[in-house]
C-alpha atoms as a PDB file:
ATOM      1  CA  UNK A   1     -19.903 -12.815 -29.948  1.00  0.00           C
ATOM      2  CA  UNK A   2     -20.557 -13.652 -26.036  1.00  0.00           C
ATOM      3  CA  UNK A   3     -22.713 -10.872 -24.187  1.00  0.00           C
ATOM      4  CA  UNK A   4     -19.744 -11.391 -21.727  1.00  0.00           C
ATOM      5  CA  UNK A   5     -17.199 -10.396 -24.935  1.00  0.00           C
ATOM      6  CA  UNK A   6     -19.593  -7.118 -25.815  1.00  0.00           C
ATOM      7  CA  UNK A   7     -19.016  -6.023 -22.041  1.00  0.00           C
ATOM      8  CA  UNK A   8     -15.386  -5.197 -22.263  1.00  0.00           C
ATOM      9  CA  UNK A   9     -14.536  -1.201 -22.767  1.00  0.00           C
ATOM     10  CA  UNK A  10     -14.744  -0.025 -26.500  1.00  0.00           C
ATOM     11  CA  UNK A  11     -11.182  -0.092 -28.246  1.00  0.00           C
ATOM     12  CA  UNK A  12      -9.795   3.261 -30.414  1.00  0.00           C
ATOM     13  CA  UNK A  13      -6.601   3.853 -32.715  1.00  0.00           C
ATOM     14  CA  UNK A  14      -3.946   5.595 -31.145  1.00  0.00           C
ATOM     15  CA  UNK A  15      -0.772   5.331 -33.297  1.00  0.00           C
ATOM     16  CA  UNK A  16      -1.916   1.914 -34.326  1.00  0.00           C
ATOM     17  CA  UNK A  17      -2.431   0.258 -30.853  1.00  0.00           C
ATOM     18  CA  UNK A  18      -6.312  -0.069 -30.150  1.00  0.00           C
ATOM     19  CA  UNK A  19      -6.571   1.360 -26.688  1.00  0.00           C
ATOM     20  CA  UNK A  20      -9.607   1.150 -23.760  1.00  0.00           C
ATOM     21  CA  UNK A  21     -11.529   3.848 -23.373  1.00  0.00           C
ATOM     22  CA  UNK A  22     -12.537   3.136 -19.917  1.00  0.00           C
ATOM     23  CA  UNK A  23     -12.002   4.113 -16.464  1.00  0.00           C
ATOM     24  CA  UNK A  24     -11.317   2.091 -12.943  1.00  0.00           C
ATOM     25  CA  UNK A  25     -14.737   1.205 -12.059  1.00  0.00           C
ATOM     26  CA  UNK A  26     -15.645  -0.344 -15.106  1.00  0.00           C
ATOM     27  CA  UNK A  27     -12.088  -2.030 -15.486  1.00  0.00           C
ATOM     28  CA  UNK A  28     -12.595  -4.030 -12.213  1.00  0.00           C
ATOM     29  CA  UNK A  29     -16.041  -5.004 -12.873  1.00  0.00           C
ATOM     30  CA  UNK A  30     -14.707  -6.122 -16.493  1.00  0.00           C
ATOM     31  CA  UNK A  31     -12.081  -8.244 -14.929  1.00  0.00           C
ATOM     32  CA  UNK A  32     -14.119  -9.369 -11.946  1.00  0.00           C
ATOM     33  CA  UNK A  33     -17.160 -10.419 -14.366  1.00  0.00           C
ATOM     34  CA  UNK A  34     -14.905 -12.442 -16.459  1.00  0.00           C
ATOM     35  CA  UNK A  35     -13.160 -14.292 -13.465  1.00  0.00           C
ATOM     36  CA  UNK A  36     -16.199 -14.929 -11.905  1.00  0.00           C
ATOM     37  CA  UNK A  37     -17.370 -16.576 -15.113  1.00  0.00           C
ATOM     38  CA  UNK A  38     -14.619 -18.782 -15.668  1.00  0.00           C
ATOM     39  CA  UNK A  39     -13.912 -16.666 -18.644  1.00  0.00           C
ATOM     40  CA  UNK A  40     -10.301 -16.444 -19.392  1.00  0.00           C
ATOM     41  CA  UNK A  41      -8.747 -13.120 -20.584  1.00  0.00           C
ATOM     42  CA  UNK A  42      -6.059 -10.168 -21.198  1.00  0.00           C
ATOM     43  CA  UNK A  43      -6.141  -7.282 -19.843  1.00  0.00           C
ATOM     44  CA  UNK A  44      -3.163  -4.790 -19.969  1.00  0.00           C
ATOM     45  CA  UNK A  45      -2.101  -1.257 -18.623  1.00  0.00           C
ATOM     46  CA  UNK A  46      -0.460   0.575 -21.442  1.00  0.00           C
ATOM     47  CA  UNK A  47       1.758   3.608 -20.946  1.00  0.00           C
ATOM     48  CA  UNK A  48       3.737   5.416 -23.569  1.00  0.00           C
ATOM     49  CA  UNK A  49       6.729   3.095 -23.704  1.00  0.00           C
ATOM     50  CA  UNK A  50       4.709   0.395 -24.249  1.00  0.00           C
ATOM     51  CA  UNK A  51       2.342   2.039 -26.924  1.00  0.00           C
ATOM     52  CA  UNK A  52       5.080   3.030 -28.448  1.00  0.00           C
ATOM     53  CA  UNK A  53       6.783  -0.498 -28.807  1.00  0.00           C
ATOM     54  CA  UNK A  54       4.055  -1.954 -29.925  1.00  0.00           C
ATOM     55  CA  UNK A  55       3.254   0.675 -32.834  1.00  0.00           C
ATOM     56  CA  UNK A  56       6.844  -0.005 -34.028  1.00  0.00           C
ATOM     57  CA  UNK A  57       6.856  -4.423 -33.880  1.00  0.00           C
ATOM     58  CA  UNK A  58       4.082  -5.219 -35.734  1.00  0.00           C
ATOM     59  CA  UNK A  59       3.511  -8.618 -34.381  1.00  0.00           C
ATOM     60  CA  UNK A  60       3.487  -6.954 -30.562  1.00  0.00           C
ATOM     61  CA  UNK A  61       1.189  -4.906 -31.941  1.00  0.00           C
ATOM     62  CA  UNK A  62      -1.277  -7.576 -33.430  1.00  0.00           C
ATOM     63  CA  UNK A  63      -1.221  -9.473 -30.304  1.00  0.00           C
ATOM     64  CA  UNK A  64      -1.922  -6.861 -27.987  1.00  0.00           C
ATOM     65  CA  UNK A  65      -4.792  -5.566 -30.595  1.00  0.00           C
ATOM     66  CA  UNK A  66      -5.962  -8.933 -29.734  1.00  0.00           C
ATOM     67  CA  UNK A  67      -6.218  -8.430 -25.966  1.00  0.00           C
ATOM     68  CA  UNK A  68     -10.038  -7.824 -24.030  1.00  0.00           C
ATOM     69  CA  UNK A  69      -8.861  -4.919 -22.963  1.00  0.00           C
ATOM     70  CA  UNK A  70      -5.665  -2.233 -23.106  1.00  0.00           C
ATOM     71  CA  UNK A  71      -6.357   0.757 -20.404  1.00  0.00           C
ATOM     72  CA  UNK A  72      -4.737   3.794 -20.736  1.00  0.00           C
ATOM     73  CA  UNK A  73      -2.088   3.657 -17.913  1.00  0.00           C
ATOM     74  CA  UNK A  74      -0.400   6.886 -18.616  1.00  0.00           C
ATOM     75  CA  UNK A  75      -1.520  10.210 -18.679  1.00  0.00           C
ATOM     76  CA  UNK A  76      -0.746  10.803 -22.401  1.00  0.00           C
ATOM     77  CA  UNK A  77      -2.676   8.074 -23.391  1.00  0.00           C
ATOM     78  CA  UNK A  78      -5.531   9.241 -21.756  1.00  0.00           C
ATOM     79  CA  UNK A  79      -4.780  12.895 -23.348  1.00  0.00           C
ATOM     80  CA  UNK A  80      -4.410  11.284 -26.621  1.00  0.00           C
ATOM     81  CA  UNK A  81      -7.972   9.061 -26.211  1.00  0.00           C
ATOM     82  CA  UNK A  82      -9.225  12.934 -25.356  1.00  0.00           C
ATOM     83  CA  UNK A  83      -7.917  14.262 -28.356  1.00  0.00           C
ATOM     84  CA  UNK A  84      -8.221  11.990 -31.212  1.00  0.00           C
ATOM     85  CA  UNK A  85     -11.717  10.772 -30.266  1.00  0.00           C
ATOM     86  CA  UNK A  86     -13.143  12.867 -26.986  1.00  0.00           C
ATOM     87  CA  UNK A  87     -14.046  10.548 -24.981  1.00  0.00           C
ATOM     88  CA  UNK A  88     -14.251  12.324 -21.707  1.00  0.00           C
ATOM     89  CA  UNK A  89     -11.984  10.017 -19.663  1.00  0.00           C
ATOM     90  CA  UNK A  90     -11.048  12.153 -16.614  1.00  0.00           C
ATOM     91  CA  UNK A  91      -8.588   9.492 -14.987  1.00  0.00           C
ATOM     92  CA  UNK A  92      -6.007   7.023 -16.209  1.00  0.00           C
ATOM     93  CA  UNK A  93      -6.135   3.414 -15.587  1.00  0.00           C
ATOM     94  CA  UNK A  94      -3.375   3.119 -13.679  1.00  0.00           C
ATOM     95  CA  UNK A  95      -1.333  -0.573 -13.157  1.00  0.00           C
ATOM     96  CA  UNK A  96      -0.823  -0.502  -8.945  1.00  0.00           C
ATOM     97  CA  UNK A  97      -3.641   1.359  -8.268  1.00  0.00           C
ATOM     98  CA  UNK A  98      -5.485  -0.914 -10.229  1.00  0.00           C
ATOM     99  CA  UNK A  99      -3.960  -3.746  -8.802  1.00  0.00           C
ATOM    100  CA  UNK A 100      -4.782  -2.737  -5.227  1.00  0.00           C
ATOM    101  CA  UNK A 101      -8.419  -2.155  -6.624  1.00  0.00           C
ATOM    102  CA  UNK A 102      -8.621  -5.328  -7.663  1.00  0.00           C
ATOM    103  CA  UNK A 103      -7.147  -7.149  -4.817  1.00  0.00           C
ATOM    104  CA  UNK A 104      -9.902  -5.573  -2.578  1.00  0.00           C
ATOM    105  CA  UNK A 105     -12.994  -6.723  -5.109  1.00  0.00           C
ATOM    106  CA  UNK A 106     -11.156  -9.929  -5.177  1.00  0.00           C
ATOM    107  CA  UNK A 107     -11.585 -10.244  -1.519  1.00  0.00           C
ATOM    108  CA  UNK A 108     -14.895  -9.039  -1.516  1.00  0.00           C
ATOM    109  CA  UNK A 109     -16.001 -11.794  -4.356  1.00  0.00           C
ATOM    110  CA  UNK A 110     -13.525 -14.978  -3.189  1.00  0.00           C
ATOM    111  CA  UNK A 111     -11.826 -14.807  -6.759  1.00  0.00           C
ATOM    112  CA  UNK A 112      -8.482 -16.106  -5.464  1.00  0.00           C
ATOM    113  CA  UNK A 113      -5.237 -14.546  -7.595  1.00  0.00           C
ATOM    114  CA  UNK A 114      -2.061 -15.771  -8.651  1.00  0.00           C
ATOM    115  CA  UNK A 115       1.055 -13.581  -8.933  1.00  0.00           C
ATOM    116  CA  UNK A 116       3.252 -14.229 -11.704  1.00  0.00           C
ATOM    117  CA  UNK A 117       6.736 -11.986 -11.878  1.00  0.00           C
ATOM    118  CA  UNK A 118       9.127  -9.679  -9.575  1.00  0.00           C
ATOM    119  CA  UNK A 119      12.602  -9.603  -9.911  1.00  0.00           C
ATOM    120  CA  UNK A 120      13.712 -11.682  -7.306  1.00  0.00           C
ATOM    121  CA  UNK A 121      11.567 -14.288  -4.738  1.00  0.00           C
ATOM    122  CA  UNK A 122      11.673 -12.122  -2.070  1.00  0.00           C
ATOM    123  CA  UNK A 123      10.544  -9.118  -3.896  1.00  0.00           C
ATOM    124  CA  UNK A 124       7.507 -12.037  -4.473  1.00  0.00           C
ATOM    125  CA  UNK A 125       7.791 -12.932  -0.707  1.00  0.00           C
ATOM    126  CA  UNK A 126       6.995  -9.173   0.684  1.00  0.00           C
ATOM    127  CA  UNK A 127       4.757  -8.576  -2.311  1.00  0.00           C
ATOM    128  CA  UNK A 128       2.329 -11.509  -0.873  1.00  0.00           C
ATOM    129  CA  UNK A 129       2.547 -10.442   2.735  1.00  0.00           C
ATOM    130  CA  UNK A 130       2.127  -6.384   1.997  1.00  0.00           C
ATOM    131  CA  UNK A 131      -1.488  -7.668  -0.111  1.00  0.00           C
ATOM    132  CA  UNK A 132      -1.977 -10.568   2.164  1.00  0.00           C
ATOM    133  CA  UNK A 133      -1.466  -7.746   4.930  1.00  0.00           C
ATOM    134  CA  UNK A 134      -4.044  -5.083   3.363  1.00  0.00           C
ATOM    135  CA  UNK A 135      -6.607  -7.271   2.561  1.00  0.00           C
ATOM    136  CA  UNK A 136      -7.491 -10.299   4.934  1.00  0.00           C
ATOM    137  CA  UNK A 137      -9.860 -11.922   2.869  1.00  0.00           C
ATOM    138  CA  UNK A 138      -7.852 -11.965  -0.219  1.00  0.00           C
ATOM    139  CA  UNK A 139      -6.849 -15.566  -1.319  1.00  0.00           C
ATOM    140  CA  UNK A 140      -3.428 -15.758  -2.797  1.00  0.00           C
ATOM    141  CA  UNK A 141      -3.258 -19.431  -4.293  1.00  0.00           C
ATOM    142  CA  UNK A 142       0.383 -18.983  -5.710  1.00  0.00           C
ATOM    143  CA  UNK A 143       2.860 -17.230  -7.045  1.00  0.00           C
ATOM    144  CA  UNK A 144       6.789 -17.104  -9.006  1.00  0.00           C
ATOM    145  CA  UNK A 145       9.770 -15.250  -9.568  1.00  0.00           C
ATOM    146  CA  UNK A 146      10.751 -16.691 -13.506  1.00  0.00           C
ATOM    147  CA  UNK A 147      13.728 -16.607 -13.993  1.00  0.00           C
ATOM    148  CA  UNK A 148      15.871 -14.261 -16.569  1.00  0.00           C
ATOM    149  CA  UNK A 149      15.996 -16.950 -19.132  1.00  0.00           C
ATOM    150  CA  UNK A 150      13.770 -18.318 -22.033  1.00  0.00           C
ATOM    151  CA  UNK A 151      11.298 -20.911 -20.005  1.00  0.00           C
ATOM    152  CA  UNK A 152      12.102 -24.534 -21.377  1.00  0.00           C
ATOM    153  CA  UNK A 153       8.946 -26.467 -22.916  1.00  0.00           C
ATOM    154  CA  UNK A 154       8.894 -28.396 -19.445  1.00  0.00           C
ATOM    155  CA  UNK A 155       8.913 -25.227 -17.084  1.00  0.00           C
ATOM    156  CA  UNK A 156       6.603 -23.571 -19.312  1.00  0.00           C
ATOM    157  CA  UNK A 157       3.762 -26.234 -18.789  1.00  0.00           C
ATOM    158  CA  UNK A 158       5.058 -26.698 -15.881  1.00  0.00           C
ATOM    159  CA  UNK A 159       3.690 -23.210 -14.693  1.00  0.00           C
ATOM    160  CA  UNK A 160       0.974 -23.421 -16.734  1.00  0.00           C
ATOM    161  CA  UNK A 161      -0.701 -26.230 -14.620  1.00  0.00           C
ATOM    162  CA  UNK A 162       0.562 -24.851 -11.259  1.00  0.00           C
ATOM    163  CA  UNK A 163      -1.373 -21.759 -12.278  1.00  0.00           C
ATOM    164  CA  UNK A 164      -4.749 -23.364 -13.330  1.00  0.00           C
ATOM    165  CA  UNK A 165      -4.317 -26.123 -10.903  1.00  0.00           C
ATOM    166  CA  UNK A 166      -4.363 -23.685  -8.232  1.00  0.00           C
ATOM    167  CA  UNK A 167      -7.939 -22.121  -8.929  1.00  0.00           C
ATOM    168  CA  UNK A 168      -6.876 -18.238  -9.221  1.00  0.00           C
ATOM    169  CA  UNK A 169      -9.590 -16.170 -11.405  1.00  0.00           C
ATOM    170  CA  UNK A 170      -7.305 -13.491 -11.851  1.00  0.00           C
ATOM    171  CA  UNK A 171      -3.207 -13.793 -12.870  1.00  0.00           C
ATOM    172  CA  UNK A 172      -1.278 -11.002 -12.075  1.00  0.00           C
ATOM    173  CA  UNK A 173       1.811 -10.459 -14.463  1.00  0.00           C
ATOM    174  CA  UNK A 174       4.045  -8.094 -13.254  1.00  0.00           C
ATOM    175  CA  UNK A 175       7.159  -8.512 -15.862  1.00  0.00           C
ATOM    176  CA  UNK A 176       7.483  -5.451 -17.512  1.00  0.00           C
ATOM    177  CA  UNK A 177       6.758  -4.091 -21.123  1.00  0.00           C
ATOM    178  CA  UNK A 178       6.574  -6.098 -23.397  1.00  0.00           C
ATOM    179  CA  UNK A 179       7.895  -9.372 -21.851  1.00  0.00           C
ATOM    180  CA  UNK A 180       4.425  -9.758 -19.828  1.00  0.00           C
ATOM    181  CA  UNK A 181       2.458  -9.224 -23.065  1.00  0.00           C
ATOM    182  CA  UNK A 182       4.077 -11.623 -25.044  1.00  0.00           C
ATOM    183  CA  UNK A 183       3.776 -14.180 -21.825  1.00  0.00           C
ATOM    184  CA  UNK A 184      -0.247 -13.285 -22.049  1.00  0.00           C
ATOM    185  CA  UNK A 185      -0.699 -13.906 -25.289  1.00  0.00           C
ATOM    186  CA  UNK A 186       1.712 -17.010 -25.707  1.00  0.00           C
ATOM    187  CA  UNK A 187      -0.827 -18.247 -22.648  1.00  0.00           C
ATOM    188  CA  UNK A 188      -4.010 -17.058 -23.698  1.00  0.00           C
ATOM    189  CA  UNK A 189      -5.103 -20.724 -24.807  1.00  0.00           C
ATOM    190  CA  UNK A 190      -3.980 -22.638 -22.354  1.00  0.00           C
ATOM    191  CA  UNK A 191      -3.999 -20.250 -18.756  1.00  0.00           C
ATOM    192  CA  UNK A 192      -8.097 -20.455 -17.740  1.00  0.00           C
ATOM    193  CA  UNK A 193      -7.934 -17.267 -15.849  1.00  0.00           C
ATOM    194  CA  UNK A 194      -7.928 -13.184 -16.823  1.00  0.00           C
ATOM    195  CA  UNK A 195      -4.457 -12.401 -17.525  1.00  0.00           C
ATOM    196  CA  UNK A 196      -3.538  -8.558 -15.774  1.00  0.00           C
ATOM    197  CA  UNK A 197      -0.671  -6.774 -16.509  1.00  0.00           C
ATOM    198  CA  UNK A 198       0.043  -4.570 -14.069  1.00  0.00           C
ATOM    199  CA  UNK A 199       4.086  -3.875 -15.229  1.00  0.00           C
ATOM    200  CA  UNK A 200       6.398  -2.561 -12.235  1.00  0.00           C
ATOM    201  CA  UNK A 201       3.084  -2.943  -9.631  1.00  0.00           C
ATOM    202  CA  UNK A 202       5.258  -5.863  -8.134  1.00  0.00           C
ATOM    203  CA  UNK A 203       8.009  -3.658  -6.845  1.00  0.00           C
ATOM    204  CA  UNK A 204       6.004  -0.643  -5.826  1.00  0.00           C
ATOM    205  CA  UNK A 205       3.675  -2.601  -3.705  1.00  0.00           C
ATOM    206  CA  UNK A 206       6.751  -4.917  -2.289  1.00  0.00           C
ATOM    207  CA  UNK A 207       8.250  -1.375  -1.382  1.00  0.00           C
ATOM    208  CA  UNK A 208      11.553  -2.249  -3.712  1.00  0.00           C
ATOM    209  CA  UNK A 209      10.505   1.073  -5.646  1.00  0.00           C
ATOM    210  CA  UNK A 210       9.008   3.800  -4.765  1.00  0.00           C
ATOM    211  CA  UNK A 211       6.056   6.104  -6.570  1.00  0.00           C
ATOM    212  CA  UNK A 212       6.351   9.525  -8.094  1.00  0.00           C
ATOM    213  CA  UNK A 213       4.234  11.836  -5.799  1.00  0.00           C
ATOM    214  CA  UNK A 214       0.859  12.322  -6.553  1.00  0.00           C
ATOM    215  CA  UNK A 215       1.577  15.631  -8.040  1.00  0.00           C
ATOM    216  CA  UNK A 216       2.850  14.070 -10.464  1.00  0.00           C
ATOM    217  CA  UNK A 217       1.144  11.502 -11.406  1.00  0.00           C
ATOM    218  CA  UNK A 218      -1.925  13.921 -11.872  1.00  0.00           C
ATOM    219  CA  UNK A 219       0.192  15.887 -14.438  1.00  0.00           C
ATOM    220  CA  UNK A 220       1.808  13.062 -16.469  1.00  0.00           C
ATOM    221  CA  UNK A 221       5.062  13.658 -14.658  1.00  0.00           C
ATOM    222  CA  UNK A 222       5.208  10.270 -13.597  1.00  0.00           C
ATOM    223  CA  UNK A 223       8.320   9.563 -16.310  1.00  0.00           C
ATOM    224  CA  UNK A 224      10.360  11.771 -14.910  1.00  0.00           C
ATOM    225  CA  UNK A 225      10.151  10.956 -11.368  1.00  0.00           C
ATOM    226  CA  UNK A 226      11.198   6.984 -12.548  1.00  0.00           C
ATOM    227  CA  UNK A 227      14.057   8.693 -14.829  1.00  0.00           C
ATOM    228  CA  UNK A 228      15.640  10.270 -11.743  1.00  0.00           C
ATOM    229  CA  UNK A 229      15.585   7.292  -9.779  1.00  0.00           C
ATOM    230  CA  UNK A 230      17.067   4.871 -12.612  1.00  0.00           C
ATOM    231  CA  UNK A 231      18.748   7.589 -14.903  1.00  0.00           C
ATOM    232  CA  UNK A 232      20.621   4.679 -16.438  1.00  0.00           C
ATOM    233  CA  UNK A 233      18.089   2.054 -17.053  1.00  0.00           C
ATOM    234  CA  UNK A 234      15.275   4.293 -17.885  1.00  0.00           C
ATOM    235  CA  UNK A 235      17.088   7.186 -19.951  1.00  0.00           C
ATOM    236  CA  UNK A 236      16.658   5.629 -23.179  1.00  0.00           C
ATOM    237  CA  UNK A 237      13.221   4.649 -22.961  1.00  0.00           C
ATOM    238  CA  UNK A 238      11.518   7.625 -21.994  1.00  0.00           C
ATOM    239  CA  UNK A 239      13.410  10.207 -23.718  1.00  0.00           C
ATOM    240  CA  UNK A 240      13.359   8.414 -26.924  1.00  0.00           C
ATOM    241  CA  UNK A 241       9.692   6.444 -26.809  1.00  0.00           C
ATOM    242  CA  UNK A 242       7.958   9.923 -25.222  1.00  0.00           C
ATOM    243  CA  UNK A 243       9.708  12.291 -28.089  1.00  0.00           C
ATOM    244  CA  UNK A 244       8.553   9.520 -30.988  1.00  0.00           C
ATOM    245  CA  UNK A 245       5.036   9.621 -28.896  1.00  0.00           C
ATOM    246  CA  UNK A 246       4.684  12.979 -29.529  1.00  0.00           C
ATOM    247  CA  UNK A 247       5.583  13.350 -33.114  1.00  0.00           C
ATOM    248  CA  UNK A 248       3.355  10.020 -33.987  1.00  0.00           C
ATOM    249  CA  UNK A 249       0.465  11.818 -32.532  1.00  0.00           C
ATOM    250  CA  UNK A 250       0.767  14.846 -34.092  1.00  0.00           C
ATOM    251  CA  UNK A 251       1.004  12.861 -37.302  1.00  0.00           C
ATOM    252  CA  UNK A 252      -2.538  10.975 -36.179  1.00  0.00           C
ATOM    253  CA  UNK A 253      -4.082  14.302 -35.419  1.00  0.00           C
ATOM    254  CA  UNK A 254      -2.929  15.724 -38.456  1.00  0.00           C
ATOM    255  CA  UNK A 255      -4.199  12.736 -40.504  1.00  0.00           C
ATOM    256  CA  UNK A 256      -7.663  13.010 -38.920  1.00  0.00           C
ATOM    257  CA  UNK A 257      -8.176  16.676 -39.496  1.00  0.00           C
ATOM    258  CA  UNK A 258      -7.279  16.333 -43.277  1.00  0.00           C
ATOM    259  CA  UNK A 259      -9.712  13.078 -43.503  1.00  0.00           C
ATOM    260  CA  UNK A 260     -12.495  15.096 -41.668  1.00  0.00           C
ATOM    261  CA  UNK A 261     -11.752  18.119 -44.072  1.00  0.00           C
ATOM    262  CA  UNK A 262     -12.297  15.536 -47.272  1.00  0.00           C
END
């Protein structure tokens, strides 16, 4: 193992998904030591849904065990880090604020980026001017909408060259849970860059969607505030994935107390 590899964030168990104990400071300096290395690879912001789906597919779940690095992007997570294993963390890692984080060390170090996702090219479009906007010195070598189909072996190499041909350190996959961590992985031999993904960062920072209050965001509310705004879309997910959350972690908690008691 690289001294580089030993750097990233120690990993724990929660409901089968090994999860980043770490906090923003240390995430960008992870990702930003790798990039400026050459050092390709995957980092990814995991909130309950997507904890959740990987605990139940166990080939998500292997790949994404296989990532550098999975922060804890919601609340619970960072509860359930608390819990199972105290570990202090006093902040989640979340994807835009991360993403805006990174953008300015990017800057700072001239690691040009790549954005890879939104729904629609102009969703892309105001995403690029809104960073391009915030942070002068950023260097935005390229960036996609895919589109809502399975890539064909052309397209996929395709992007795969336009994305290391363009010189970005850092890709930013904004495609949502799991699709972007399947595209990571599926690319994690052949993109030469760290893979971040930073889920629905695309449309908050494009202004397409907006983000719960800080209120709630402090208090793990965040869920609900995205429920009410896509009732439809979203109803499913969260009620469903946060209820089997809960029980799974009672049954981890549960399970360590009766191990610890042996």
């Amino acid at each position: 193992m690289s001294a580089l590899e030993r750097e990233w964030p120690v990993k724990y168990d929660v409901l089968g998904v090994h999860v980043s104990a770490t906090h923003y400071d240390e995430t960008v300096d992870a990702i930003a030591r790798a990039a400026l290395a050459g050092v390709p690879a995957i980092v990814s912001l995991h909130a309950v849904h997507a904890v959740v789906t990987a605990s139940r597919d166990a080939h998500l779940r292997e790949a994404v065990n296989s990532f550098q690095m999975v922060a804890p992007d919601g609340q619970p997570v960072r509860w359930a880090l608390n819990l199972l294993y105290r570990v202090g963390l006093s902040d989640r890692v979340y994807g835009p604020e991360l993403m805006l984080r990174m953008c300015e060390r990017a800057a700072r170090d001239k690691i040009a980026i790549y954005l890879y996702g939104g729904a629609t090219r102009e969703i892309l479009d105001r995403l690029q001017t809104a960073l391009a906007g915030r942070y002068p010195g950023l260097t935005i070598s390229g960036g996609e909408s895919p589109p809502f189909r399975p890539l064909t072996e052309v397209e996929d190499q395709q992007i795969v060259e336009r994305i290391n041909g363009s010189g970005a350190g850092i890709v930013f996959i904004g495609l949502g849970c799991p699709k972007q961590d399947i595209f990571a992985f599926e690319h994690r031999d052949r993109i030469r860059a760290v893979q971040v993904c930073v889920g629905a960062a695309f449309d908050f920072h494009a202004g397409s969607k907006r983000m719960a209050p800080r209120w709630m965001q402090r208090r793990g509310l965040e869920w609900l505030y995205r429920l009410l705004q896509e009732p439809r879309r979203l109803g499913r997910r969260y009620l469903v994935t946060n209820t089997q959350f809960l029980v799974k972690l009672a049954g981890q908690l549960l399970s360590r107390k009766r191990n610890r008691v042996e």
